[in-house]
N, C-alpha and C. Protein backbone atom coordinates (compact mmCIF):
# COMPACT_ATOMS: atom_id res chain seq x y z
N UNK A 1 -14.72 -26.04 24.08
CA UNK A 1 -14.22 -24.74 23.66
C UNK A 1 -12.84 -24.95 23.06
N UNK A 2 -12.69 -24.66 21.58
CA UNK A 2 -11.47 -24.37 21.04
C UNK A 2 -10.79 -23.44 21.32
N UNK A 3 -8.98 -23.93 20.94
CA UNK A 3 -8.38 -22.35 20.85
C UNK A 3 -8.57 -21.30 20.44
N UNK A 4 -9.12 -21.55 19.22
CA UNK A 4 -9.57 -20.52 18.15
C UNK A 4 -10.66 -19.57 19.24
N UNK A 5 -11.69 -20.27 19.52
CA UNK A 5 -12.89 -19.36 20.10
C UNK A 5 -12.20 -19.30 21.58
N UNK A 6 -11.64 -19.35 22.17
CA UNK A 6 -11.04 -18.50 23.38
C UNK A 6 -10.22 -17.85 23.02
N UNK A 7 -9.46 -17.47 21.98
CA UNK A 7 -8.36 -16.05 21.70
C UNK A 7 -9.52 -15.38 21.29
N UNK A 8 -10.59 -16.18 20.59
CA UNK A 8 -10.90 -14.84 19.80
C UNK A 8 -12.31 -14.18 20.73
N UNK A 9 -12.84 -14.78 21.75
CA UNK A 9 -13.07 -13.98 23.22
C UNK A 9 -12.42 -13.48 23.58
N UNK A 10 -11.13 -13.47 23.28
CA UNK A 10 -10.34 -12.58 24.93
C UNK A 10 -10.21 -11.75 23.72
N UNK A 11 -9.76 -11.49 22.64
CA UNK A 11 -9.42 -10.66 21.60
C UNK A 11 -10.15 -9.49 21.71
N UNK A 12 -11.07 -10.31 21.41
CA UNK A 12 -12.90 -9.20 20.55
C UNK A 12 -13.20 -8.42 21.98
N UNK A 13 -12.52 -8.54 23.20
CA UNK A 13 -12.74 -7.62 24.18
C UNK A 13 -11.25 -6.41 24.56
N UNK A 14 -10.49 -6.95 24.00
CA UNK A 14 -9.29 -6.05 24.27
C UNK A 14 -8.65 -5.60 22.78
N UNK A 15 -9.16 -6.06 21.74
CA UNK A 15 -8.92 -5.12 20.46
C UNK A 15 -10.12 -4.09 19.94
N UNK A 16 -9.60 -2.52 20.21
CA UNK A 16 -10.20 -1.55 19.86
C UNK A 16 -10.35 -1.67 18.29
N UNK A 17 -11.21 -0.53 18.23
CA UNK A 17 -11.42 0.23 16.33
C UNK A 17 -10.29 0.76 16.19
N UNK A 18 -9.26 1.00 17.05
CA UNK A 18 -7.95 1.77 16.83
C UNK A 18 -7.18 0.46 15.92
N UNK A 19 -7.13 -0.53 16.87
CA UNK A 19 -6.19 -1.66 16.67
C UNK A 19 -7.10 -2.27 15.09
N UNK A 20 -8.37 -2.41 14.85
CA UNK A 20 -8.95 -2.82 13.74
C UNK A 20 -8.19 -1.98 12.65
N UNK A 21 -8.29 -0.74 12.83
CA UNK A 21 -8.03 0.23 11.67
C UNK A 21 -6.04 -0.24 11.05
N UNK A 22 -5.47 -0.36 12.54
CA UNK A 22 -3.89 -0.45 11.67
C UNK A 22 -3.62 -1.96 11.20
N UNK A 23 -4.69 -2.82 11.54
CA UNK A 23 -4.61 -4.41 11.32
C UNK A 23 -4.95 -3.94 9.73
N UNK A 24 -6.05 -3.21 9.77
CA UNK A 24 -6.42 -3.10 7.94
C UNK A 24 -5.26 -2.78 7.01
N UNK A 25 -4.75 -0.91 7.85
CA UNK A 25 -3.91 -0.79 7.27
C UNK A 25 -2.69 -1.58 6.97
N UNK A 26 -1.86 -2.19 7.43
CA UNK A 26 -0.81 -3.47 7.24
C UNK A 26 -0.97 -4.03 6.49
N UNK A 27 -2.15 -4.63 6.80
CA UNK A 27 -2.83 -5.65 5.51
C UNK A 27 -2.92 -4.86 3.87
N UNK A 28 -2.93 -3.83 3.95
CA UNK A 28 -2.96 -3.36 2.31
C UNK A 28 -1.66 -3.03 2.37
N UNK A 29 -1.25 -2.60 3.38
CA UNK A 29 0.69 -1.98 2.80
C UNK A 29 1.73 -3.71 2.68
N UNK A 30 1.11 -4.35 3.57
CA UNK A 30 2.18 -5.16 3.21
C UNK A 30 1.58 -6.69 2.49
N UNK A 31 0.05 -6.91 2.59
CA UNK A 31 -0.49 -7.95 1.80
C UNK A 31 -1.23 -7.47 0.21
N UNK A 32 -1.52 -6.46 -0.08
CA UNK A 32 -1.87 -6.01 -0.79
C UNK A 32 -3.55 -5.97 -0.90
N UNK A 33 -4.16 -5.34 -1.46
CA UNK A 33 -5.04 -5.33 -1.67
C UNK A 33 -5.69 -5.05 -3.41
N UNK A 34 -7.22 -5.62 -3.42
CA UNK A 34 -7.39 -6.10 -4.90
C UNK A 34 -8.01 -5.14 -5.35
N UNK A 35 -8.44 -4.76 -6.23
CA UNK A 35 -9.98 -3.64 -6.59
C UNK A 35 -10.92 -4.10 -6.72
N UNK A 36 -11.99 -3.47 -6.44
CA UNK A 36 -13.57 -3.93 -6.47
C UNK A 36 -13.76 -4.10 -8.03
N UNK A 37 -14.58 -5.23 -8.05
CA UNK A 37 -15.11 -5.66 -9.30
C UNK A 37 -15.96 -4.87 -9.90
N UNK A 38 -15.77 -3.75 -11.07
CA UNK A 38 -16.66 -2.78 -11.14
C UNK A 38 -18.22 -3.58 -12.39
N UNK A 39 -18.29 -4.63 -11.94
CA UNK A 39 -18.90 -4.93 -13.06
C UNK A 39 -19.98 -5.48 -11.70
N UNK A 40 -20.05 -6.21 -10.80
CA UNK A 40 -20.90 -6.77 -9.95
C UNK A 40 -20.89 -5.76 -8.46
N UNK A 41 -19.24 -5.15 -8.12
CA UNK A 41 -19.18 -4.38 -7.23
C UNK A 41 -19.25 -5.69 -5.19
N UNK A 42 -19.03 -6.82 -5.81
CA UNK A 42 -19.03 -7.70 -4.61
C UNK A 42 -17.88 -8.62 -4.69
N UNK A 43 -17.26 -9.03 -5.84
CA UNK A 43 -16.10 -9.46 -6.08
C UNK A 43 -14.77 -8.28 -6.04
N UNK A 44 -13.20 -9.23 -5.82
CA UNK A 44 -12.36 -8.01 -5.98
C UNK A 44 -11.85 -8.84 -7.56
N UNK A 45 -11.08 -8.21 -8.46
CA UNK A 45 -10.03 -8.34 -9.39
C UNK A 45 -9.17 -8.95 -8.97
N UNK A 46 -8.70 -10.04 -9.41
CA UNK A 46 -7.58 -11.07 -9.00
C UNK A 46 -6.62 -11.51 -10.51
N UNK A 47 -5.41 -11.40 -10.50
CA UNK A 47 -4.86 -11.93 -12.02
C UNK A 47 -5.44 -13.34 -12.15
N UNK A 48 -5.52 -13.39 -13.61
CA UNK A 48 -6.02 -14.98 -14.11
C UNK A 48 -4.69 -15.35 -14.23
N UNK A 49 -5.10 -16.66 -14.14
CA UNK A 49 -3.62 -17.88 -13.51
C UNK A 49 -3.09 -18.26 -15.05
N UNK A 50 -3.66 -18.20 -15.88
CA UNK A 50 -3.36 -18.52 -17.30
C UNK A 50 -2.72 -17.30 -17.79
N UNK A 51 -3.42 -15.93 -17.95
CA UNK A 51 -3.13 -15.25 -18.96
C UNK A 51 -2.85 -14.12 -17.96
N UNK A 52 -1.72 -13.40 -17.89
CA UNK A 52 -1.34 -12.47 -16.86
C UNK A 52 -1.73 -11.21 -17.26
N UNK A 53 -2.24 -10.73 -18.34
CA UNK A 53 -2.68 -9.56 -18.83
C UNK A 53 -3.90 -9.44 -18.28
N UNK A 54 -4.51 -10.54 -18.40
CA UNK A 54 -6.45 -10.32 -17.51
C UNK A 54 -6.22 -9.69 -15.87
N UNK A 55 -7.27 -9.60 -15.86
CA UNK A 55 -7.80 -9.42 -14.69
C UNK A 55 -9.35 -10.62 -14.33
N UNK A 56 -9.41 -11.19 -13.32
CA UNK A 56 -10.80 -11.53 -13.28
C UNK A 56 -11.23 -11.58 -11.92
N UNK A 57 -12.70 -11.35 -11.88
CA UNK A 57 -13.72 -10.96 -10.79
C UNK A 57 -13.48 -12.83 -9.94
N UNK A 58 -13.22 -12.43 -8.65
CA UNK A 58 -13.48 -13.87 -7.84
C UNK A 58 -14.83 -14.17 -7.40
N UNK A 59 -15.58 -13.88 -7.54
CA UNK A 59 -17.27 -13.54 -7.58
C UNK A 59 -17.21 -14.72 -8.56
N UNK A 60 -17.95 -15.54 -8.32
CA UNK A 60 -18.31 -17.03 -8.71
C UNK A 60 -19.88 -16.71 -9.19
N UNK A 61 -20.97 -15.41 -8.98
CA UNK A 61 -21.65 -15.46 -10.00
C UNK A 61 -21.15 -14.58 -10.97
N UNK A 62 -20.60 -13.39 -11.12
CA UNK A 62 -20.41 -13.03 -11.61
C UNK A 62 -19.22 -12.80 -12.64
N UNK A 63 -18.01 -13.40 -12.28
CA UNK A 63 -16.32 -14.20 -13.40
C UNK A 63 -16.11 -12.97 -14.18
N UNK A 64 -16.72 -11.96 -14.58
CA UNK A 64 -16.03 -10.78 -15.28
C UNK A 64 -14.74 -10.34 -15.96
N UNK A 65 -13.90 -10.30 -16.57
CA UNK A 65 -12.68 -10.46 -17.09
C UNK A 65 -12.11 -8.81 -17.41
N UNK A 66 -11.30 -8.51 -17.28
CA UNK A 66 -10.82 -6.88 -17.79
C UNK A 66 -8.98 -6.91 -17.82
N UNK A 67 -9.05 -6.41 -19.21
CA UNK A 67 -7.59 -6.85 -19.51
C UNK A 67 -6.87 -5.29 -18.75
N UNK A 68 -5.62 -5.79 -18.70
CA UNK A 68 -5.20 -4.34 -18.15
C UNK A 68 -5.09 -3.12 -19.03
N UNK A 69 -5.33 -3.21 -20.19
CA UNK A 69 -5.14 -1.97 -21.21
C UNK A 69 -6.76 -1.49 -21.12
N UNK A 70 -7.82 -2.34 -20.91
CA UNK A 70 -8.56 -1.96 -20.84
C UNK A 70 -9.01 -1.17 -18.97
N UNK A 71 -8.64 -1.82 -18.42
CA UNK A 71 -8.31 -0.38 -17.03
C UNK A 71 -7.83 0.38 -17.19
N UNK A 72 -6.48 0.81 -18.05
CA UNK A 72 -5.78 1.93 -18.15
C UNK A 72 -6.59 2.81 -18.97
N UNK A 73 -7.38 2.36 -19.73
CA UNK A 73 -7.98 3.19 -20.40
C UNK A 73 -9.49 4.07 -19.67
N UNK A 74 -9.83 3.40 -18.97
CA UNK A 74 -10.83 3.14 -17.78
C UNK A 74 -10.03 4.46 -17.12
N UNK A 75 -9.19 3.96 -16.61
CA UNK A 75 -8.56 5.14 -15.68
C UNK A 75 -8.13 6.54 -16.25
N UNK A 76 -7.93 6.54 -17.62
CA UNK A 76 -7.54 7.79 -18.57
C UNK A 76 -8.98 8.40 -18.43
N UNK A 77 -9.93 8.11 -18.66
CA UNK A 77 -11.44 8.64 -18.77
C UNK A 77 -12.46 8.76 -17.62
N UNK A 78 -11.53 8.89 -16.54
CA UNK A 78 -12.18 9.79 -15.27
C UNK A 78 -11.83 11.05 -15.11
N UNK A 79 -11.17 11.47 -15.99
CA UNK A 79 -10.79 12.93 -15.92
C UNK A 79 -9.86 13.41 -14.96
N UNK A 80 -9.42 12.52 -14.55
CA UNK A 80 -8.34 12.94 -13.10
C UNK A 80 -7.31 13.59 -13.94
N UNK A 81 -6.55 14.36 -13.56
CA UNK A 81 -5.27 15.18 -13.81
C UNK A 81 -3.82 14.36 -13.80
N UNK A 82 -3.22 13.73 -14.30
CA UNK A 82 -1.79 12.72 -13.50
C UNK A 82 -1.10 13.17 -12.95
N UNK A 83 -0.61 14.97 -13.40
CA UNK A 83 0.24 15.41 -12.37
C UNK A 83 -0.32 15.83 -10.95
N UNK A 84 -1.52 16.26 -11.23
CA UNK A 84 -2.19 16.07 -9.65
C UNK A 84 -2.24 14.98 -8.81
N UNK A 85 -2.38 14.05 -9.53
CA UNK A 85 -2.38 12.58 -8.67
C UNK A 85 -1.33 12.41 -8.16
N UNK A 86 0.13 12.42 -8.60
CA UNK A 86 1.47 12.16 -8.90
C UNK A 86 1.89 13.36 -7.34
N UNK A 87 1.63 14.14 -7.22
CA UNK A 87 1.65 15.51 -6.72
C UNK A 87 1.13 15.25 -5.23
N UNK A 88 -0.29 14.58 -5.36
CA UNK A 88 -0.69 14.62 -4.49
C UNK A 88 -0.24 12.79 -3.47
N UNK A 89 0.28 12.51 -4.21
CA UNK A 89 0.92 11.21 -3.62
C UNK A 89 2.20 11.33 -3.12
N UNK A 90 3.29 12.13 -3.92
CA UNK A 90 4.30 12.23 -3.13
C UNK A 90 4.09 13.06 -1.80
N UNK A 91 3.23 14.26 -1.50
CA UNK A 91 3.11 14.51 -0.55
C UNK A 91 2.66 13.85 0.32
N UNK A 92 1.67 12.98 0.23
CA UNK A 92 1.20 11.60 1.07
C UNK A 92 2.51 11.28 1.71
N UNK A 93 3.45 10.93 0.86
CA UNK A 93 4.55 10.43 0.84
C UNK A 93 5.49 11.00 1.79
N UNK A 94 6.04 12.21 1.77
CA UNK A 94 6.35 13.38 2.35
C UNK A 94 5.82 13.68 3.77
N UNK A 95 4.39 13.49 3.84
CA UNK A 95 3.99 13.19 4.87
C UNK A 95 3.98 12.22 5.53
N UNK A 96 4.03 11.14 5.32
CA UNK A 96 3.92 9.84 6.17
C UNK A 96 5.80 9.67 6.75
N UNK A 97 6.71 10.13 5.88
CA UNK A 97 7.93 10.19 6.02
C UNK A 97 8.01 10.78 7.17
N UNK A 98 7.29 12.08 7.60
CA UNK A 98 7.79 13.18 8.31
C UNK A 98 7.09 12.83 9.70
N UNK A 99 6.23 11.66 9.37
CA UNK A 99 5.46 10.96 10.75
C UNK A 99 6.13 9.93 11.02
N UNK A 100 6.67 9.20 10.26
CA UNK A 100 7.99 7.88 10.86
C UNK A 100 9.21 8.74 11.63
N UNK A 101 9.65 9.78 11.08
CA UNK A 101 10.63 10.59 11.71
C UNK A 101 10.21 11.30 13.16
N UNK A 102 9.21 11.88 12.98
CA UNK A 102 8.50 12.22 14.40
C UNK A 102 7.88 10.66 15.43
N UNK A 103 7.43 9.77 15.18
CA UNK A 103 7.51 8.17 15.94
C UNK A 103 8.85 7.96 16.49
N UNK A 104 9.94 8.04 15.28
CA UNK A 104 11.31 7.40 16.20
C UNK A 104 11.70 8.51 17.20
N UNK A 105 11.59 9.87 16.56
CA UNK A 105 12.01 10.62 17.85
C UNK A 105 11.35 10.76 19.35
N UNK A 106 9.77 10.29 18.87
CA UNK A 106 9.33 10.71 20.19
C UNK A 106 9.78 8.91 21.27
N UNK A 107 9.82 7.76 20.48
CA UNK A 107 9.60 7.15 20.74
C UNK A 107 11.07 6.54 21.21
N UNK A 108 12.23 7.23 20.67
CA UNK A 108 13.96 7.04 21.47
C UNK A 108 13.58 8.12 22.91
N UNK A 109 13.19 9.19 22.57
CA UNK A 109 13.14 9.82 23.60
C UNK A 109 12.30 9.07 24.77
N UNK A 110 11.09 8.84 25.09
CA UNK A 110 10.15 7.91 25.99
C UNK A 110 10.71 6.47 26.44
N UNK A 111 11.76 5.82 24.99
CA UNK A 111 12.27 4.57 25.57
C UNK A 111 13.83 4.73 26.57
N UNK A 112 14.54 5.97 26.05
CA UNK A 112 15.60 6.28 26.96
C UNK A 112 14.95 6.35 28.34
N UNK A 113 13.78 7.33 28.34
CA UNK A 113 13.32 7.94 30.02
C UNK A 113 12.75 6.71 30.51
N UNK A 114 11.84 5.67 29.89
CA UNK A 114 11.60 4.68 30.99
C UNK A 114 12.77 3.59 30.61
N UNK A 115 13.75 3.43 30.13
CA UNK A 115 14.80 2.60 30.03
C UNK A 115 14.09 1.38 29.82
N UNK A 116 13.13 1.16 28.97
CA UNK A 116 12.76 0.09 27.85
C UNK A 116 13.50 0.07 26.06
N UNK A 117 14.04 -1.26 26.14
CA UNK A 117 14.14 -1.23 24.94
C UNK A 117 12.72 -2.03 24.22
N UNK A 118 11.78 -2.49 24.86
CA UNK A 118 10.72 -2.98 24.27
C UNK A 118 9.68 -1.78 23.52
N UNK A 119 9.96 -0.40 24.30
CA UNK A 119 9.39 0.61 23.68
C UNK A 119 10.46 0.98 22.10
N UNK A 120 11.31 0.58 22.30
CA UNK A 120 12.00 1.18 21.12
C UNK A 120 11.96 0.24 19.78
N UNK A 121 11.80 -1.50 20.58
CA UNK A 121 11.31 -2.32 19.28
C UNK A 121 10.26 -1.72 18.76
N UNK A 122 9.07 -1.88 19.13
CA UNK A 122 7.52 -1.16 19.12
C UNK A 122 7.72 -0.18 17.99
N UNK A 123 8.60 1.33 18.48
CA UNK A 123 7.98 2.15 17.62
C UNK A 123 9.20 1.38 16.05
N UNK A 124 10.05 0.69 16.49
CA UNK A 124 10.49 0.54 15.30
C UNK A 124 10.06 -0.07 14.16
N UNK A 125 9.29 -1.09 14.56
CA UNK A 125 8.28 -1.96 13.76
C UNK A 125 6.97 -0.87 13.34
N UNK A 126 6.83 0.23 14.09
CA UNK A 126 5.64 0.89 13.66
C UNK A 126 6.31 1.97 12.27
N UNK A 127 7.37 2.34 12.75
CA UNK A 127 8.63 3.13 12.07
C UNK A 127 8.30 2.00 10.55
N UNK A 128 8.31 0.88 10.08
CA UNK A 128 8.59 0.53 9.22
C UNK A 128 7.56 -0.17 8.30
N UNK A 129 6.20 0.01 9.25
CA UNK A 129 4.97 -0.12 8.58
C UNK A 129 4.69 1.41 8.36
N UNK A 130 5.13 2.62 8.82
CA UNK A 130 4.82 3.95 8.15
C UNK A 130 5.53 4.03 6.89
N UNK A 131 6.56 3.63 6.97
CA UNK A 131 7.92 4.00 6.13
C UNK A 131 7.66 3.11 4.47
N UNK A 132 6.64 2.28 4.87
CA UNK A 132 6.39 1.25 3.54
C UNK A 132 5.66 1.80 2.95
N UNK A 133 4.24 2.55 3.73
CA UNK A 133 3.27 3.42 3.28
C UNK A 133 3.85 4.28 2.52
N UNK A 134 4.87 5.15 2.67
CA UNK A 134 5.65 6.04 2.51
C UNK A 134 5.71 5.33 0.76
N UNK A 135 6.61 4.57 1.07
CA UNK A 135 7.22 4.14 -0.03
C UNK A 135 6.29 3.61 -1.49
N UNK A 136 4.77 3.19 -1.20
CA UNK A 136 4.20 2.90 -2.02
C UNK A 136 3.59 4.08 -2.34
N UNK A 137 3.12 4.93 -1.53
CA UNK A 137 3.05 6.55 -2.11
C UNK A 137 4.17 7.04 -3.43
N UNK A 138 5.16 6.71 -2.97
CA UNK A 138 6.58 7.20 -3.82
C UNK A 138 5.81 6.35 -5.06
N UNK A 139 5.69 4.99 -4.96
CA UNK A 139 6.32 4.39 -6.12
C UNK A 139 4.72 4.48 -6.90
N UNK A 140 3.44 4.83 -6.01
CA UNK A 140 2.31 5.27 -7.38
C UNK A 140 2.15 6.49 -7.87
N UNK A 141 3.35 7.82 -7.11
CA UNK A 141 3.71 8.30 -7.98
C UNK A 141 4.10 8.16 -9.77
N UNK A 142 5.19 7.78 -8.78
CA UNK A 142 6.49 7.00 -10.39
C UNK A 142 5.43 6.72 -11.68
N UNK A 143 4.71 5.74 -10.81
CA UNK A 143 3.86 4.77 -11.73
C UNK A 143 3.06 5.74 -12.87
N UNK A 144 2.33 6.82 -11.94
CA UNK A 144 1.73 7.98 -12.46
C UNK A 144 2.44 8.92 -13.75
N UNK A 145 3.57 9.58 -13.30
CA UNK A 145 4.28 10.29 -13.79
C UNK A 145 4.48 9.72 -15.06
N UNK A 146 5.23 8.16 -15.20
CA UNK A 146 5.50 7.56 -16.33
C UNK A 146 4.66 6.67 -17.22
N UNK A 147 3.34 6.58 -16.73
CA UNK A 147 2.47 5.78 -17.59
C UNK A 147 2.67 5.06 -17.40
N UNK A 148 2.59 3.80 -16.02
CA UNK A 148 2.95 2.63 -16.41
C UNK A 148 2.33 1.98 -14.92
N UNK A 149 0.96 2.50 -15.35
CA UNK A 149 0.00 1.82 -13.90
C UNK A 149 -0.50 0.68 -14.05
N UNK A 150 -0.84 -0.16 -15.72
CA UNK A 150 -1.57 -1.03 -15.04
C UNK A 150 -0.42 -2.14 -16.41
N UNK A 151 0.50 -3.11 -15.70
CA UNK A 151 1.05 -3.94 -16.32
C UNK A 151 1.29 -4.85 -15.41
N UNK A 152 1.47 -6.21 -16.11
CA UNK A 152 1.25 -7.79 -15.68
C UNK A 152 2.56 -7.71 -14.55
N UNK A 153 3.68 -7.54 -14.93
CA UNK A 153 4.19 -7.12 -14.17
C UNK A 153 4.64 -5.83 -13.53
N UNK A 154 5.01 -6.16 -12.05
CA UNK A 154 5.34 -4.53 -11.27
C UNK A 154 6.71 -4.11 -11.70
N UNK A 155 6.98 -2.91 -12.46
CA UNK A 155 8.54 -2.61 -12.90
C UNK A 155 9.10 -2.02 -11.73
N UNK A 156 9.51 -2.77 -10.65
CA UNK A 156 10.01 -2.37 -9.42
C UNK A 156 11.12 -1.83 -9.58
N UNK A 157 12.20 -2.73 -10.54
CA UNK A 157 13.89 -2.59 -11.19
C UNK A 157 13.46 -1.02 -11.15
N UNK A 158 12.87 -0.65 -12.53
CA UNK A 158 12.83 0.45 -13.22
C UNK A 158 12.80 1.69 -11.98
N UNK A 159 11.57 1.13 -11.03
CA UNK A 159 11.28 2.71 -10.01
C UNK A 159 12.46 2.71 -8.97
N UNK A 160 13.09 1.49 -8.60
CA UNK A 160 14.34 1.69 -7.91
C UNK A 160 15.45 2.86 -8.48
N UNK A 161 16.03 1.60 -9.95
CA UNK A 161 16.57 2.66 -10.68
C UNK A 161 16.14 3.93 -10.67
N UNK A 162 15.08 4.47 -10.98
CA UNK A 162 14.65 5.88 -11.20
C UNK A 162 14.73 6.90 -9.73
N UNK A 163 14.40 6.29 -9.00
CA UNK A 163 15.05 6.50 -7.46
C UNK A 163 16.27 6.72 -6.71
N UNK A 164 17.23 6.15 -7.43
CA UNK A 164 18.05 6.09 -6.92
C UNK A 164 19.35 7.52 -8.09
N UNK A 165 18.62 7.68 -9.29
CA UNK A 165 19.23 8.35 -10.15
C UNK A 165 18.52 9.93 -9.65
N UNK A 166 17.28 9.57 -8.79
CA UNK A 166 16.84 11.35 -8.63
C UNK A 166 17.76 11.38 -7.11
N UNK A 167 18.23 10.95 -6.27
CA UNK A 167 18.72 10.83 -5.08
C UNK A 167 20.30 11.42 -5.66
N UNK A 168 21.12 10.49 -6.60
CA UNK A 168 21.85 10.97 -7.04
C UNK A 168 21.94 12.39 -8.13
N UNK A 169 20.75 12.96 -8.32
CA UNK A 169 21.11 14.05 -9.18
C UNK A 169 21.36 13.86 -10.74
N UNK A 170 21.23 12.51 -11.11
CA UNK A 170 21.47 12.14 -12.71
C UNK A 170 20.22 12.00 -13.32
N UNK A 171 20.20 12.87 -14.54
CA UNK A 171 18.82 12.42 -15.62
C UNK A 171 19.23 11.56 -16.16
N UNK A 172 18.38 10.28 -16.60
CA UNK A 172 18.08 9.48 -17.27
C UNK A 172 16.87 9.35 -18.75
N UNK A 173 17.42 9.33 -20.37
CA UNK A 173 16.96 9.48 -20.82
C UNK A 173 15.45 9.13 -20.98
């Protein structure tokens, strides 16, 4: 018997669907996650290592290629609304904010009364996997609002900047 297969006995009996579900979530807020290959639907979209504009299917029967102008265009012709999207993300946003704020409070309050600071690491680390959620809500807003969802690179500079000029109250041309 390996290590491997004795953690992952004692695991597979003391990790719930609760604990599955925020392992997922993490994993897309802070590893990212790919899109389904809409051409085979079993591969995800991965950038090609050569040409950063592609996209290609990791599906080894199927290799599929989709440049990013051609997703954006893909995505223009579902009929979705942008300011609805945009709208309905910052409130995501808004919301997940207003649930990191309600975690630290409940969770200073519970760590003062049992005089753990291990409860107060806890919710803080949970505090900052909400707070990221938060933040990628914000920034596929941005992305939304300004047209600028599907490029080789992420204009992070730009949504900071733009962030930091609506915080301050300054338009930017």
């Amino acid at each position: 018997m390996g290590i491997r297969s004795f953690l992952a006995g004692r695991l597979a009996r003391r990790v719930g669907p609760e604990h599955r579900t925020f392992a997922a979530m993490t994993g897309t807020v802070l590893g990212g996650s790919h899109a389904v290959c809409p051409a085979c639907g079993r591969g995800h979209l991965r950038p090609d290592p050569g040409v950063p504009s592609l996209r290609k299917c990791d599906d080894p029967a199927c290799g599929a290629t989709f440049s990013l102008a051609e997703m954006g265009r893909t995505f223009a012709l579902e009929g979705a609304d942008i300011r609805d999207l945009a709208h309905e993300s910052r409130r995501q946003a808004f919301v997940l904010l207003l649930a990191a704020v309600l975690i630290a409070v409940v969770a200073a309050a519970w760590a003062i009364y049992v005089q753990s600071r291990l409860t107060l690491l806890g919710a803080v680390l949970l505090c900052i996997v909400v707070l990221a959620s938060a933040l990628v809500q914000r920034y596929r807003a941005w992305q939304l609002e300004r047209g600028r969802m599907f490029e080789a690179r992420a204009p992070l500079g730009a949504f900071v900047a733009a962030e930091i000029d609506a915080l301050l109250g300054r338009k930017r041309p």
